[in-house]
Protein backbone atom coordinates (compact mmCIF):
# COMPACT_ATOMS: atom_id res chain seq x y z
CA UNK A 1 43.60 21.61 -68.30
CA UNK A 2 40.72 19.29 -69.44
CA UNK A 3 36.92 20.45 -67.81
CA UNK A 4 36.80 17.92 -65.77
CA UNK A 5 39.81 18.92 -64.28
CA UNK A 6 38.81 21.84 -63.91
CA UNK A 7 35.47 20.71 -62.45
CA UNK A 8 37.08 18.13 -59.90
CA UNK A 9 39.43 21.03 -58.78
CA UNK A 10 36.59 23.48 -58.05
CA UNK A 11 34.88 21.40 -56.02
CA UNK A 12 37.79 20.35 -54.20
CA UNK A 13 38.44 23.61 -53.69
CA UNK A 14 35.16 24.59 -52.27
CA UNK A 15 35.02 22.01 -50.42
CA UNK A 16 38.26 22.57 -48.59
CA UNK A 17 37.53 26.04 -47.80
CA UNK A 18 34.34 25.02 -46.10
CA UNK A 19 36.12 22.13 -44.45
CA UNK A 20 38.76 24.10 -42.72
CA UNK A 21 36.46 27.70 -42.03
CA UNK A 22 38.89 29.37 -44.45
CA UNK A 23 36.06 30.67 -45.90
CA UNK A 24 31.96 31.10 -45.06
CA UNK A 25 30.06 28.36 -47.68
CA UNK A 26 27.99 31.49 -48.54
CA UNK A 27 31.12 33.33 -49.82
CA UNK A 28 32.96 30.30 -51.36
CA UNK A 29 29.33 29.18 -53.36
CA UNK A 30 29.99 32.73 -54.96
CA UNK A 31 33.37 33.14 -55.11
CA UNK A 32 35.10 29.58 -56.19
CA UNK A 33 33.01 29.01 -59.43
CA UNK A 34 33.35 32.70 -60.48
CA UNK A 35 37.22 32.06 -60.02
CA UNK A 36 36.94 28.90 -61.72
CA UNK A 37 34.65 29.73 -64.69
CA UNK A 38 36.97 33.07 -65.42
CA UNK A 39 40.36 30.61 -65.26
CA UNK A 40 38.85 28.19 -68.01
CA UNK A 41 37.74 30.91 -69.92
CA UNK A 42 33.91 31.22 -70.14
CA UNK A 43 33.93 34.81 -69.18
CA UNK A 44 31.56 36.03 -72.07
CA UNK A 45 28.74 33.57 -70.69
CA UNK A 46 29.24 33.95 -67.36
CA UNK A 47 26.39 36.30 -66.23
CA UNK A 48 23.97 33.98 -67.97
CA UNK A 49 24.82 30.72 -66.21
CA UNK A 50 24.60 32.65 -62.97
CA UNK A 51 21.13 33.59 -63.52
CA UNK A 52 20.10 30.32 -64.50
CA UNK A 53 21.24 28.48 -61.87
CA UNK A 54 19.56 31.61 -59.69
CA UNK A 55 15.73 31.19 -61.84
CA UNK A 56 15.98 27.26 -61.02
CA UNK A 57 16.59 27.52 -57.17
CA UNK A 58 14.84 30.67 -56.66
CA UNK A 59 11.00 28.25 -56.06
CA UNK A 60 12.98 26.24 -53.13
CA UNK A 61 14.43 30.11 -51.90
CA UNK A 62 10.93 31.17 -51.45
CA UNK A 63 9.52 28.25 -50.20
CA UNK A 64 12.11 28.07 -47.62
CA UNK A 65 11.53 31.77 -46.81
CA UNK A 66 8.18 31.49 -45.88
CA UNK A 67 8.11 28.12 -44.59
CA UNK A 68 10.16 29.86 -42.05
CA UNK A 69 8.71 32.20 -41.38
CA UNK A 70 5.34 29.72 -40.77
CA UNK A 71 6.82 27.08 -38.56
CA UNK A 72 8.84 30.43 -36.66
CA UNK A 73 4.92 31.78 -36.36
CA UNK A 74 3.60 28.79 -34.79
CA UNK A 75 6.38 28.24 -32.72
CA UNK A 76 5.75 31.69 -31.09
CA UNK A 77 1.51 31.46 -30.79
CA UNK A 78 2.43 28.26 -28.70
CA UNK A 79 1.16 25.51 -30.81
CA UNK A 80 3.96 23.21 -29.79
CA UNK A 81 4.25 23.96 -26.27
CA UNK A 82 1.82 21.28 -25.91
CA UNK A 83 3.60 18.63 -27.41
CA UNK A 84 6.47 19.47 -25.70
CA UNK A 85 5.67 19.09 -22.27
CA UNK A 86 4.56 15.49 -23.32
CA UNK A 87 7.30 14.87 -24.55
CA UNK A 88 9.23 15.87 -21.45
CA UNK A 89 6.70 13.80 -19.55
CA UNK A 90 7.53 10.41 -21.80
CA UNK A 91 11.15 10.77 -21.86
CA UNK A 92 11.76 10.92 -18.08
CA UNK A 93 14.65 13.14 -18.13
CA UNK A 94 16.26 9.76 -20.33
CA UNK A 95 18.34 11.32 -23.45
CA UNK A 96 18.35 7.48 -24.30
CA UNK A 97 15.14 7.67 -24.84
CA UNK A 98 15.31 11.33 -26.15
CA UNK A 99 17.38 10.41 -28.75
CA UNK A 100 15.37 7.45 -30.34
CA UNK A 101 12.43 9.36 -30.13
CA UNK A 102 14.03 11.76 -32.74
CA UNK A 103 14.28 9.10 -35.19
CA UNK A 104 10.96 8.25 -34.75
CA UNK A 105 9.36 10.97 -34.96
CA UNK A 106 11.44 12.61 -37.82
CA UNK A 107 10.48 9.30 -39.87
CA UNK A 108 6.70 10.52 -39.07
CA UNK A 109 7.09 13.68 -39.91
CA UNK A 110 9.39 13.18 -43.33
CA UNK A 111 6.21 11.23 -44.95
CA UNK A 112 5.58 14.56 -46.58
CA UNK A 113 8.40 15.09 -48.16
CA UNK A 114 9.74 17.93 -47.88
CA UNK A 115 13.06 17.68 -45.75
CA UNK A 116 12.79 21.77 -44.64
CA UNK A 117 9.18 20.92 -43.64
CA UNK A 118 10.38 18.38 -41.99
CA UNK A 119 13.42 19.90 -39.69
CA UNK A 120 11.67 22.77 -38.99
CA UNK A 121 8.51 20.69 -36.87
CA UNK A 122 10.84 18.64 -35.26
CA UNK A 123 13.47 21.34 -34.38
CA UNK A 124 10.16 22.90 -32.87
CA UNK A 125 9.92 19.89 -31.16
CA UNK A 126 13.15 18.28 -29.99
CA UNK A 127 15.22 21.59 -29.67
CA UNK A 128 13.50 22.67 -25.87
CA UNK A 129 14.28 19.01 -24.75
CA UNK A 130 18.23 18.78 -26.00
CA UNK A 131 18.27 22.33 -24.28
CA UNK A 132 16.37 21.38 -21.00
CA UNK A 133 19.05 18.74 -20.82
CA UNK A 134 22.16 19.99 -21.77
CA UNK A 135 22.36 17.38 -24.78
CA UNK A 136 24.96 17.41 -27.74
CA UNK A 137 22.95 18.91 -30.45
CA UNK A 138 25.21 17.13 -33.22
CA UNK A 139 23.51 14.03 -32.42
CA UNK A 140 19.83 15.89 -32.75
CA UNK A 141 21.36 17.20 -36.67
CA UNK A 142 23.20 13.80 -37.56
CA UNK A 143 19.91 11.91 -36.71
CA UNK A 144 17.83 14.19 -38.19
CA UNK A 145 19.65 14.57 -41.52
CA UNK A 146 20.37 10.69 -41.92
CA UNK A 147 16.28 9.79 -40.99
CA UNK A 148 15.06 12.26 -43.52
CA UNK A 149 17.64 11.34 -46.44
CA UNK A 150 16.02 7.77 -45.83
CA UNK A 151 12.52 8.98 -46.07
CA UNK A 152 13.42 11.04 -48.95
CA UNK A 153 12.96 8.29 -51.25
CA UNK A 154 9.32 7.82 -51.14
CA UNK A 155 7.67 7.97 -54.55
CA UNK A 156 6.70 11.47 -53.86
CA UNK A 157 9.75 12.72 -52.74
CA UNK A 158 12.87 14.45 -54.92
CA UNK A 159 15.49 11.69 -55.67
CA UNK A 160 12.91 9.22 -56.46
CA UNK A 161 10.85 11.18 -58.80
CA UNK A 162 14.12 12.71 -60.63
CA UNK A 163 15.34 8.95 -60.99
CA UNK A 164 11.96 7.80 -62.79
CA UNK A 165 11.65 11.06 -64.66
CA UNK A 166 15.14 10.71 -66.44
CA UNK A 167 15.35 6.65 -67.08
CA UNK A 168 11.07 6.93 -68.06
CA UNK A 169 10.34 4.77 -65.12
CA UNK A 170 7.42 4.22 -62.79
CA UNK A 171 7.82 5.69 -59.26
CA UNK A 172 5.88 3.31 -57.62
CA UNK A 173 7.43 0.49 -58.94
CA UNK A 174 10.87 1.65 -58.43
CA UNK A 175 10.10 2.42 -54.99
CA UNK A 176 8.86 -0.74 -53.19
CA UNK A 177 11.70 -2.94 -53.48
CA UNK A 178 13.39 0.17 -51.83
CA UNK A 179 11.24 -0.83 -48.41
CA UNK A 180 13.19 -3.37 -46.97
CA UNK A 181 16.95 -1.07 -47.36
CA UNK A 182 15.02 1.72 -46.08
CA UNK A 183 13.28 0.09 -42.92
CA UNK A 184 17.07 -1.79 -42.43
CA UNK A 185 18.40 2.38 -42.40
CA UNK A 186 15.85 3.34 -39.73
CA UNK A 187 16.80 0.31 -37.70
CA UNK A 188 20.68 1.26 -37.75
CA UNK A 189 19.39 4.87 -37.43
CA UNK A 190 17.76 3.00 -34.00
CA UNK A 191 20.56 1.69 -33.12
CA UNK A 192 22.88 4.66 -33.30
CA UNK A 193 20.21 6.60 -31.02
CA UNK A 194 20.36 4.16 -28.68
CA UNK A 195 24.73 4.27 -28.79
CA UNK A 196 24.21 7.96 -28.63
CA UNK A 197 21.99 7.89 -25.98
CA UNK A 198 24.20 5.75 -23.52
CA UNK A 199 26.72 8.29 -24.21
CA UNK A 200 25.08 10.77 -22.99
CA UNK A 201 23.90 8.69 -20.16
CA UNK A 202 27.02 8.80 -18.69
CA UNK A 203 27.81 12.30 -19.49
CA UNK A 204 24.38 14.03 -18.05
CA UNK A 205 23.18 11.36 -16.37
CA UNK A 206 19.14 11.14 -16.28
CA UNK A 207 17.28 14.32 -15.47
CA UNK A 208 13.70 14.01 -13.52
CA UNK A 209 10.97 15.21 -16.34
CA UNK A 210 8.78 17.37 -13.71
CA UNK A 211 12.08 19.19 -12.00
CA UNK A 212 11.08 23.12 -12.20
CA UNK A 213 12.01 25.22 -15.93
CA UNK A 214 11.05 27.80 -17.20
CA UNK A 215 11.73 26.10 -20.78
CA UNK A 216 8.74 24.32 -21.78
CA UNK A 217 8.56 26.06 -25.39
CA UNK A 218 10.34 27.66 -27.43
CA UNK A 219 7.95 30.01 -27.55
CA UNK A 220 7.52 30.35 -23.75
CA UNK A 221 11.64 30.98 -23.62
CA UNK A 222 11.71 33.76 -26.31
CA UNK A 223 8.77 35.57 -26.88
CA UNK A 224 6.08 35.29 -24.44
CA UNK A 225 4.13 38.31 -25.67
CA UNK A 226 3.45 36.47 -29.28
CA UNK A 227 1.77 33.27 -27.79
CA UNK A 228 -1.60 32.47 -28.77
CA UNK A 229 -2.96 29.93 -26.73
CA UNK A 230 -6.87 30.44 -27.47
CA UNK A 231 -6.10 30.14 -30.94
CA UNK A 232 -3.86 26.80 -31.05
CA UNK A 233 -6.66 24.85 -32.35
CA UNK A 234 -7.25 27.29 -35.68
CA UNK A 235 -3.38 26.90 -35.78
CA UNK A 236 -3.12 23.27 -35.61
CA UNK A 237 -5.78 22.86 -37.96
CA UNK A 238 -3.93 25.22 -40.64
CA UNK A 239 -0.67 23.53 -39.38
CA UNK A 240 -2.32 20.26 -40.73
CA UNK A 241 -4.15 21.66 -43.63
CA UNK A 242 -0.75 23.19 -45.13
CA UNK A 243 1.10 19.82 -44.66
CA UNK A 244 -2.00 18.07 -46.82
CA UNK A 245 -2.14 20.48 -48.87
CA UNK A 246 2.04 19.78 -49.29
CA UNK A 247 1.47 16.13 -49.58
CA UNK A 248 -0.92 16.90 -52.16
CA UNK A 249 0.71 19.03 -54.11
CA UNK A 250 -2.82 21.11 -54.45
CA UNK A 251 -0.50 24.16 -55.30
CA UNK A 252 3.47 24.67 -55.91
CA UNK A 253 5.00 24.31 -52.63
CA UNK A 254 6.16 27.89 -52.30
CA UNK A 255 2.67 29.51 -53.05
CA UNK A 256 1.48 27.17 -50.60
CA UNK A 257 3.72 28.46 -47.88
CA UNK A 258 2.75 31.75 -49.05
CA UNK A 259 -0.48 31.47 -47.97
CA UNK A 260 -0.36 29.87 -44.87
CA UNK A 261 2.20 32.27 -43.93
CA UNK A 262 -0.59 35.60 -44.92
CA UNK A 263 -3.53 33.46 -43.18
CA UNK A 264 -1.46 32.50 -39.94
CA UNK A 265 -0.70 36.48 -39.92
CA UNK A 266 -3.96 37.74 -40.29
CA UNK A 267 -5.78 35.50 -37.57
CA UNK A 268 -2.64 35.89 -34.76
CA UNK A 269 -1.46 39.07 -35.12
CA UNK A 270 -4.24 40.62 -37.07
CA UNK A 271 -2.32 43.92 -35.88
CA UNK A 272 0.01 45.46 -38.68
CA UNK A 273 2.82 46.74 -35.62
CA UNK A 274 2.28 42.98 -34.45
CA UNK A 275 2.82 41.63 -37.91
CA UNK A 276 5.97 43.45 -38.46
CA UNK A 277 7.72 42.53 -35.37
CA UNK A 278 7.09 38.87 -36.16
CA UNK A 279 8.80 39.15 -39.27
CA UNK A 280 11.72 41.62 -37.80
CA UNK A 281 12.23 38.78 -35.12
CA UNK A 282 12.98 36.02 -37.59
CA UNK A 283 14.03 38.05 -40.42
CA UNK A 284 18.23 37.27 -39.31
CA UNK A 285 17.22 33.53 -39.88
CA UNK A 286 15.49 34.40 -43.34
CA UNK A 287 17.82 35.89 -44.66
CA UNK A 288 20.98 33.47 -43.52
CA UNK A 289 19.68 30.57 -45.01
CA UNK A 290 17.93 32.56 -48.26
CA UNK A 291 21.45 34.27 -48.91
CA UNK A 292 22.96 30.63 -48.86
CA UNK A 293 19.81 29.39 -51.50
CA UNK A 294 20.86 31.97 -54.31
CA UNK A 295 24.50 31.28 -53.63
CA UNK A 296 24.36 27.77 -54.70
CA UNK A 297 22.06 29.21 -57.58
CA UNK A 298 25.23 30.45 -58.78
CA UNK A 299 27.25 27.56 -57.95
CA UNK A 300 24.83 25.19 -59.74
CA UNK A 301 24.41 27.37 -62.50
CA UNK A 302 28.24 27.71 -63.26
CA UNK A 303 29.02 24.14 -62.90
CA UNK A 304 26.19 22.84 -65.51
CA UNK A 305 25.88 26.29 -68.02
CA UNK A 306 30.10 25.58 -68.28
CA UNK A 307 29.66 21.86 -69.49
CA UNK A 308 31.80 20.28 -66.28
CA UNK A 309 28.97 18.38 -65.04
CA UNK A 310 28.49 16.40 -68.08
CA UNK A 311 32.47 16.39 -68.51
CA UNK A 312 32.98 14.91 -64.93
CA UNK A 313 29.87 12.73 -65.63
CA UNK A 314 31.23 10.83 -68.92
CA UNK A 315 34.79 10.59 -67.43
CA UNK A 316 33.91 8.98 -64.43
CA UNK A 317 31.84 6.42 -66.76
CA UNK A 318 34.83 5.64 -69.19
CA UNK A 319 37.32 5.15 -66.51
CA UNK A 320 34.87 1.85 -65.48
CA UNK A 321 36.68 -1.09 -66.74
CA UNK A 322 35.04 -3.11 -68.98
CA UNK A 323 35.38 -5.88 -66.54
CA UNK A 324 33.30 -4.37 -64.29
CA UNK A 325 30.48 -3.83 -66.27
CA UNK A 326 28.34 -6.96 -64.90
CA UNK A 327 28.72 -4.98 -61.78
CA UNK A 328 27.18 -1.63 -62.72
CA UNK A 329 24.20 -1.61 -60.17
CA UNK A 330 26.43 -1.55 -56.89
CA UNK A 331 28.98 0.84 -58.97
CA UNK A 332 26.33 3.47 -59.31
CA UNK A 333 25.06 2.46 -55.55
CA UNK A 334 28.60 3.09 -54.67
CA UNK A 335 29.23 6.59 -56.89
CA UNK A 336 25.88 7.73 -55.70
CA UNK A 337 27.82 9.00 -52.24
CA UNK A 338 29.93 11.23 -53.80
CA UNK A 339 28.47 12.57 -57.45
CA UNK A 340 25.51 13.53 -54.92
CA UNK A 341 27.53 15.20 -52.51
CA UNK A 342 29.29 17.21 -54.81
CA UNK A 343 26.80 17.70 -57.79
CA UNK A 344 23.59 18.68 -57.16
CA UNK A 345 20.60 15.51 -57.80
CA UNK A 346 18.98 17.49 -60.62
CA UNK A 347 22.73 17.20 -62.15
CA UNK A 348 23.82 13.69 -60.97
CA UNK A 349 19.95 12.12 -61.79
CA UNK A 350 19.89 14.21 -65.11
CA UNK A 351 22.91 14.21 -66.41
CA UNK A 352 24.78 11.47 -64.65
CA UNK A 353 22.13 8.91 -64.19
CA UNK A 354 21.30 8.49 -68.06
CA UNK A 355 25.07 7.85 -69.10
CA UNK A 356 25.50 5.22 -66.05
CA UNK A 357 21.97 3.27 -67.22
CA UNK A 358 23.03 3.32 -70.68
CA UNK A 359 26.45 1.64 -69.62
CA UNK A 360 24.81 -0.90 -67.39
CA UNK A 361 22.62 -2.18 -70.57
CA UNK A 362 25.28 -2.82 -72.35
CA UNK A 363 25.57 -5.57 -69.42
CA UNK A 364 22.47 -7.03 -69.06
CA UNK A 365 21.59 -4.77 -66.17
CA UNK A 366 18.32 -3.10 -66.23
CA UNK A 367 17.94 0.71 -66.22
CA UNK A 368 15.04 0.18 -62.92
CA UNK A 369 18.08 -1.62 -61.26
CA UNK A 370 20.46 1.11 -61.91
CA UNK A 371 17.63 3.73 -60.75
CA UNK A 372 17.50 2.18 -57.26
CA UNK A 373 20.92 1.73 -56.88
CA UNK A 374 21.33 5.48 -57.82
CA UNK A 375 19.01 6.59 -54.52
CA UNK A 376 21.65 4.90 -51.86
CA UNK A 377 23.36 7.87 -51.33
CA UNK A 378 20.84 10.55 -50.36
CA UNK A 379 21.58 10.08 -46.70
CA UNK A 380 25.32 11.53 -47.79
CA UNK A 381 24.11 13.89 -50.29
CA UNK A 382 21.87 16.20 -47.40
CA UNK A 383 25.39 16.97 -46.62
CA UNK A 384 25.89 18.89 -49.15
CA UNK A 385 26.42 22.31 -49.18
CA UNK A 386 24.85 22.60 -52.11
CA UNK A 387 21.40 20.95 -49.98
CA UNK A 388 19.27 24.21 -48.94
CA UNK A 389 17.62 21.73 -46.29
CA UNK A 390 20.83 21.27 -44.59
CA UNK A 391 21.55 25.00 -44.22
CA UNK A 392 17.90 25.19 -42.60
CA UNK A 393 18.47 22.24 -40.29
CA UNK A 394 22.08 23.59 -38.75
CA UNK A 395 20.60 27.63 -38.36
CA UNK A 396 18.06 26.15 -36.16
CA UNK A 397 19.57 23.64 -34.17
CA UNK A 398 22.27 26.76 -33.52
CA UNK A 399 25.11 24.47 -35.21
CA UNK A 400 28.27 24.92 -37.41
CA UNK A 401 27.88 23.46 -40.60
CA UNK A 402 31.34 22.60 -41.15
CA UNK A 403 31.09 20.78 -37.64
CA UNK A 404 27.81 18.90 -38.19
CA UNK A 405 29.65 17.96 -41.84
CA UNK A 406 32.47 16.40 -39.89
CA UNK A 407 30.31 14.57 -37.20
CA UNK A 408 27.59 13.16 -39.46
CA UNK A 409 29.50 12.21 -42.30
CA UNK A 410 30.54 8.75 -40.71
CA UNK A 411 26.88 8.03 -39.28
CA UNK A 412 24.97 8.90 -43.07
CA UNK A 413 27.95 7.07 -44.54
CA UNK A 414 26.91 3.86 -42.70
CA UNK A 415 23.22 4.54 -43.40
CA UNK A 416 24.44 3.80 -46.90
CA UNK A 417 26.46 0.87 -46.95
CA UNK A 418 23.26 -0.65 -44.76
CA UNK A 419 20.36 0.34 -47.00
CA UNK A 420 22.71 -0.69 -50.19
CA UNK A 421 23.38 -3.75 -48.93
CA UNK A 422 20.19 -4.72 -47.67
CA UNK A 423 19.04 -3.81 -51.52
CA UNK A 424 21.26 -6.41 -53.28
CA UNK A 425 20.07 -8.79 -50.13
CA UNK A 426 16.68 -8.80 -51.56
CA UNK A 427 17.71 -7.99 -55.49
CA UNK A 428 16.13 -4.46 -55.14
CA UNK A 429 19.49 -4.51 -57.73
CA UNK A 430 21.33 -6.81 -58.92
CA UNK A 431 25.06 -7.50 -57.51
CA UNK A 432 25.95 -8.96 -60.98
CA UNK A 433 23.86 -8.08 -64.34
């Protein structure tokens, strides 16, 4: 059996046992590529590609730890209680209007970047209200995911800045002609609230904003004795600071969280007995979604330290037909949904990305059209389970992953087709080279 056999059968495999809850995605990130790597004989090597792919993710694990452990802070001083109850007050007891402001806001929100950021303010957020009103929490995720895999490709953000970095392109100037697709995706995003929304209209019915509850926060609901209301100005301001200081990039993101983390401690819970049960009470979400980061350290690291990246990469080039060569930019648009699903984007923009502009030139198309085309699919690949993000967004929200896979698939799916097609509307890439 050829590697990329091999490599399309792993994943298959993994992905099945997720699929079906045969198996727990942090068990089968472990266990399949061991399997795997053992049956096409790269045994001797083995303990060296797990480590690898362990020292590359381990940044984002600690970043996600403490960022955590953060936004879990300043959800329990009380610093979005405020913004809470306004929110309640706006919406009217309307999950029509609940809905739509999720896209919204998340589109605010992703401008920094960083997609755990990101699902951990607006989980903060949103959560009390779908709670207060009984509403299906799959449409919170879906909307969530599919707004942020949009606002992922600003210049500053992952897929864009992998995409320049391997073709040698500008950022900015692959970006902008990415405006119109992505405004189109927040429109459909719109859209789907507002189908969503009438849904549950007829399910819950409206709900009157000031009717009596005793969930307000999430805070207020869990632990009352942590909530800091004197100080939510110092913690708003730090709130803000840290998210500059993100945007920035002033410091690696993970030291950054670090410190927040250590200086939100100090001035809220300057006792150490205080301190401790802060951590204790989110330490059960730490180390869930942690456990899952390493995991796919090892997945990642087997999949490119055994060659079938690259294998699966060069196949899926040659089986093009010369024919369709002309038509490389809406090819890659098109492959982008499932290399980045399955592969991780350091792999797909890396390794994948390179081969795929090097075919297109042979055509006349241009490696910046090829670069666009290649960010289409983000929406699909937050997916993932290789996404730490995703694992973030699903423990909060109190959601399965393998059910928020099968509901949002459809939805980020369509997010695609409308931001690709809006792109070869206004020749962000060409439809023929």
């Amino acid at each position: 059996m050829t590697l990329t056999a091999y490599g399309f059968l792993m994943v298959a495999v993994f992905m099945t046992l997720i699929m079906t809850k045969k198996m727990t995605p942090l068990v089968a990130l472990i266990l399949v590529p061991t399997v795997f790597a053992l049956i096409a004989g790269f045994s001797a090597g083995l303990g060296d590609m797990m480590i690898d792919g362990i020292k590359n993710l381990a940044p984002t694990g600690v970043m996600l730890l403490f960022a955590i452990l953060f936004f879990s802070t300043m959800t329990d001083t009380g610093l979005f209680d405020p913004l809470v109850g306004r929110l309640i007050r706006l919406v009217h007891g309307d999950p029509l209007l609940i809905l739509v402001g999720t896209v919204v806001l998340c589109a605010i929100v992703s401008l920094d970047g960083d997609g755990s950021t990101t699902y951990i303010i607006c989980i903060a957020a949103l959560l009390p209200l779908y709670k207060r009103f009984e509403m299906n929490r799959l449409y919170l995720v879906a909307l969530l995911m599919s707004t942020s895999g949009i606002m992922n490709l600003t210049p500053w953000g992952g897929p864009t800045a992998r995409a320049a970095s391997a073709l040698k392109l500008d950022p900015a100037e692959l970006f902008l002609p990415l405006i119109p697709g992505m405004i189109a995706g927040l429109v459909f995003l719109i859209l789907l609230a507002v189908y969503f929304g009438r849904k549950e209209r007829r399910r819950i019915g409206h709900v009157k904003g000031n009717a009596p509850t005793d969930f307000t926060g999430m805070a207020v609901s869990q632990f009352p004795e942590a909530r800091r209301p004197h100080l939510r100005w110092f913690n708003g301001a730090l709130t803000i600071a840290l998210i500059a200081a993100l945007v920035l990039g002033i410091l690696p993101l993970a030291i950054t969280m670090m410190l927040a983390f250590a200086i939100a401690m100090v001035v809220n819970y300057p006792m150490i007995a205080d301190q401790k049960e802060r951590i204790a009470a989110h330490a059960g979400n730490v180390l869930a979604v942690v456990s899952l980061i390493f995991a796919a350290g090892i997945f990642t690291g087997i999949l490119s330290g055994t060659g079938m990246v690259e294998a699966m990469s060069r196949e899926v080039v040659s089986v093009i037909p010369p024919a369709m060569g002309p038509y490389m930019a809406p090819i890659t648009a098109a492959l982008s949904l499932p290399f980045t699903f399955f592969i991780s984007n350091d792999a797909f923009y890396f390794g994948m990305l390179p081969i795929l502009a090097e075919a297109g030139a042979h055509y006349g198309v241009e490696p910046m059209a090829i670069a666009r085309a290649s960010l289409m699919g983000q929406p699909v690949h937050l997916l993932s389970p290789l996404v730490p993000s995703t694992y973030l967004l699903v423990s909060l929200a109190g959601v399965e992953f393998a059910d928020h896979q099968r509901f949002t698939l459809v939805p980020a799916t369509l997010v695609c087709i409308v931001m690709t097609l809006t792109g070869l509307a206004v020749l962000a890439f060409p439809f023929v080279g």
